[in-house]
N, C-alpha and C. Protein backbone atom coordinates (compact mmCIF):
# COMPACT_ATOMS: atom_id res chain seq x y z
N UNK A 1 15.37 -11.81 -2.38
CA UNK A 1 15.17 -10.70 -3.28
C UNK A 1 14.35 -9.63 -2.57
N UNK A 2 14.85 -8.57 -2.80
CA UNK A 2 14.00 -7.50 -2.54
C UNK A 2 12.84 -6.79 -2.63
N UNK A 3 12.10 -6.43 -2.33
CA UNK A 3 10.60 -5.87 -3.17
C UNK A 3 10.89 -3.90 -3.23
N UNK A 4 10.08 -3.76 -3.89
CA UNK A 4 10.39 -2.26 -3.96
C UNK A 4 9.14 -1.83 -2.98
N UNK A 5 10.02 -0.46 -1.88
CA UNK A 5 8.95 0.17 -0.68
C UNK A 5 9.05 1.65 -1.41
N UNK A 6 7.86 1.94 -0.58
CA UNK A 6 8.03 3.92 -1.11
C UNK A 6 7.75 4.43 0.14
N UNK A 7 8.52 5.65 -0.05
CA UNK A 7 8.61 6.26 1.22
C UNK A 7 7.45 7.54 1.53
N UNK A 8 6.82 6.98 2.95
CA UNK A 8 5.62 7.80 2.94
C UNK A 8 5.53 9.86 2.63
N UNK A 9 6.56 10.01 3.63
CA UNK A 9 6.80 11.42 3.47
C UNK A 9 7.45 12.10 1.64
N UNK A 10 8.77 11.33 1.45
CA UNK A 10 8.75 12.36 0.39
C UNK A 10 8.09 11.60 -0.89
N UNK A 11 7.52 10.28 -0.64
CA UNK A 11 6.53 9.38 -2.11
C UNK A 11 7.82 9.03 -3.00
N UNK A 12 9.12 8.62 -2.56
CA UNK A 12 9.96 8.47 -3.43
C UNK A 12 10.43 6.95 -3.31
N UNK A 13 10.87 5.78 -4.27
CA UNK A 13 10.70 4.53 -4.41
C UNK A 13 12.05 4.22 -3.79
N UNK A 14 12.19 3.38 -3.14
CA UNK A 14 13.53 2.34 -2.57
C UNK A 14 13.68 1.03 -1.89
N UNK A 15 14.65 0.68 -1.98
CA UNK A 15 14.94 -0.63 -1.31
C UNK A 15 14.87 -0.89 0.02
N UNK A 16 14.80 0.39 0.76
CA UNK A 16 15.31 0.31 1.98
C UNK A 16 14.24 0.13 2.90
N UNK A 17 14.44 -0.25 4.07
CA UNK A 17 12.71 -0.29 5.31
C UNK A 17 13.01 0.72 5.86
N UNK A 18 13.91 1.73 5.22
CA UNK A 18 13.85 2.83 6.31
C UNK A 18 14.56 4.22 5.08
N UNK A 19 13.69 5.20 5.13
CA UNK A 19 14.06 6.57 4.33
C UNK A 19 13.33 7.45 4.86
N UNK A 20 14.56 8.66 4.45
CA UNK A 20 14.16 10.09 5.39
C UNK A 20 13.70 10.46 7.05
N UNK A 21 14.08 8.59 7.23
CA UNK A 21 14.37 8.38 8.76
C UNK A 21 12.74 8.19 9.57
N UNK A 22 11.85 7.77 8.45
CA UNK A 22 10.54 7.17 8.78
C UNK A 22 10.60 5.95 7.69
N UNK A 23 10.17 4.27 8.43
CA UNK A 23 9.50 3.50 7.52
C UNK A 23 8.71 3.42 6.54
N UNK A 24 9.25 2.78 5.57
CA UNK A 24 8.67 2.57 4.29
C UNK A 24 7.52 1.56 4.24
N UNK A 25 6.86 1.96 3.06
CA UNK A 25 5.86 0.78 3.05
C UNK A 25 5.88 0.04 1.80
N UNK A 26 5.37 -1.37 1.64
CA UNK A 26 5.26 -1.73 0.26
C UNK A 26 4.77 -0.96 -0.99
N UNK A 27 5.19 -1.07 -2.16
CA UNK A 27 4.65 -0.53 -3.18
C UNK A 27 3.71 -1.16 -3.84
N UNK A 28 3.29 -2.41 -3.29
CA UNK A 28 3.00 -3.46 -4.23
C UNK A 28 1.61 -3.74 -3.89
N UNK A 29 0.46 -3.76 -4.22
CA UNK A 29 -0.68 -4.18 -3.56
C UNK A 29 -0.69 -5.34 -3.55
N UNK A 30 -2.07 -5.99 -2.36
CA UNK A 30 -2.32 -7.03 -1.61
C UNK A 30 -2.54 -8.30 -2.95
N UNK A 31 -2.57 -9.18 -3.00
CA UNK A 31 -2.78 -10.31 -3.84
C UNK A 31 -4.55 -10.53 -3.64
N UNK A 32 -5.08 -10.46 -4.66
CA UNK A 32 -5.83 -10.46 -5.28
C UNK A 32 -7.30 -11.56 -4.86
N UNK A 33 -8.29 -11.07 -4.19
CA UNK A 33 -8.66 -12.49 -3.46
C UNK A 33 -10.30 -12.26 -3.55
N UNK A 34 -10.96 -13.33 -4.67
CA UNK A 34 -12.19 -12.80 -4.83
C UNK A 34 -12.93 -13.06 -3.85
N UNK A 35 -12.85 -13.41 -2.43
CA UNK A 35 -13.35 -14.14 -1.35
C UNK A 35 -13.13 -13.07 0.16
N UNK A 36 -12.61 -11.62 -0.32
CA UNK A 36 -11.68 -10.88 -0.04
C UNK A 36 -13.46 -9.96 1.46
N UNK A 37 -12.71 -10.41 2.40
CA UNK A 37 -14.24 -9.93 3.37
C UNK A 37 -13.85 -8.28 4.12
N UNK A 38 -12.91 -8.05 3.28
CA UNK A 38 -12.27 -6.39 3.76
C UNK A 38 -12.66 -5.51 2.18
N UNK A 39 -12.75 -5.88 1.36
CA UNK A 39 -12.64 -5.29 0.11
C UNK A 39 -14.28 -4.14 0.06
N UNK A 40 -15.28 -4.41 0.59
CA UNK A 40 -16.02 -3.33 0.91
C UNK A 40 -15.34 -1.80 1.12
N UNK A 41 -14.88 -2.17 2.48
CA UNK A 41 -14.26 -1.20 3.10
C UNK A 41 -13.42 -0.22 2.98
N UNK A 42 -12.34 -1.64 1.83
CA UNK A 42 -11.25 -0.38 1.01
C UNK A 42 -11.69 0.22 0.27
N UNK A 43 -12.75 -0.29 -0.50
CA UNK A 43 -13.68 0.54 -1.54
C UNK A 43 -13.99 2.03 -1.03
N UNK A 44 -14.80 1.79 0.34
CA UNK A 44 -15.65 2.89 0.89
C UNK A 44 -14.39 3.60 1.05
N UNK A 45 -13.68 3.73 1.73
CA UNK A 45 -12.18 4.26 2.25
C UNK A 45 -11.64 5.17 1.00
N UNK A 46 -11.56 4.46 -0.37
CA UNK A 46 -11.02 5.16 -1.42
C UNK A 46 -12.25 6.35 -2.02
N UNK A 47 -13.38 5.88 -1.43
CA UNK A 47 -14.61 6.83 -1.99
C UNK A 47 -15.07 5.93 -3.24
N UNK A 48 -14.80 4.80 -3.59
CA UNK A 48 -15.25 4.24 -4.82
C UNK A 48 -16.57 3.54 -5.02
N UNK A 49 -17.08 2.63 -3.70
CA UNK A 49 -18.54 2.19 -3.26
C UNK A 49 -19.49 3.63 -3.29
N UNK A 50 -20.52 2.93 -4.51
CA UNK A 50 -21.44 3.77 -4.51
C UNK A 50 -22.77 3.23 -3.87
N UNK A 51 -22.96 3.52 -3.05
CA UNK A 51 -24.00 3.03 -1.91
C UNK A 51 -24.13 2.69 -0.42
């Protein structure tokens, strides 16, 4: 089965690993991991860690 990717340049959803002739990426975020030793980072990255 397929997962659904979105395509970086025009942000539009598909099946394919490849649109508008650059790779797609998952749409789906990472599975969920309260033990998670990167999750700081994505925080800081999104601007959401306050401190």
């Amino acid at each position: 089965m397929k997962k659904m990717r979105r395509c970086v340049s025009c942000r539009e959803y598909t099946l394919k690993e490849e649109h508008c002739g650059i790779a797609s990426v998952s749409a789906h975020p990472p599975k969920f991991n309260p033990n998670d030793p990167y999750a700081k980072y994505r925080r800081k990255e999104k601007g959401i860690l306050h401190g």
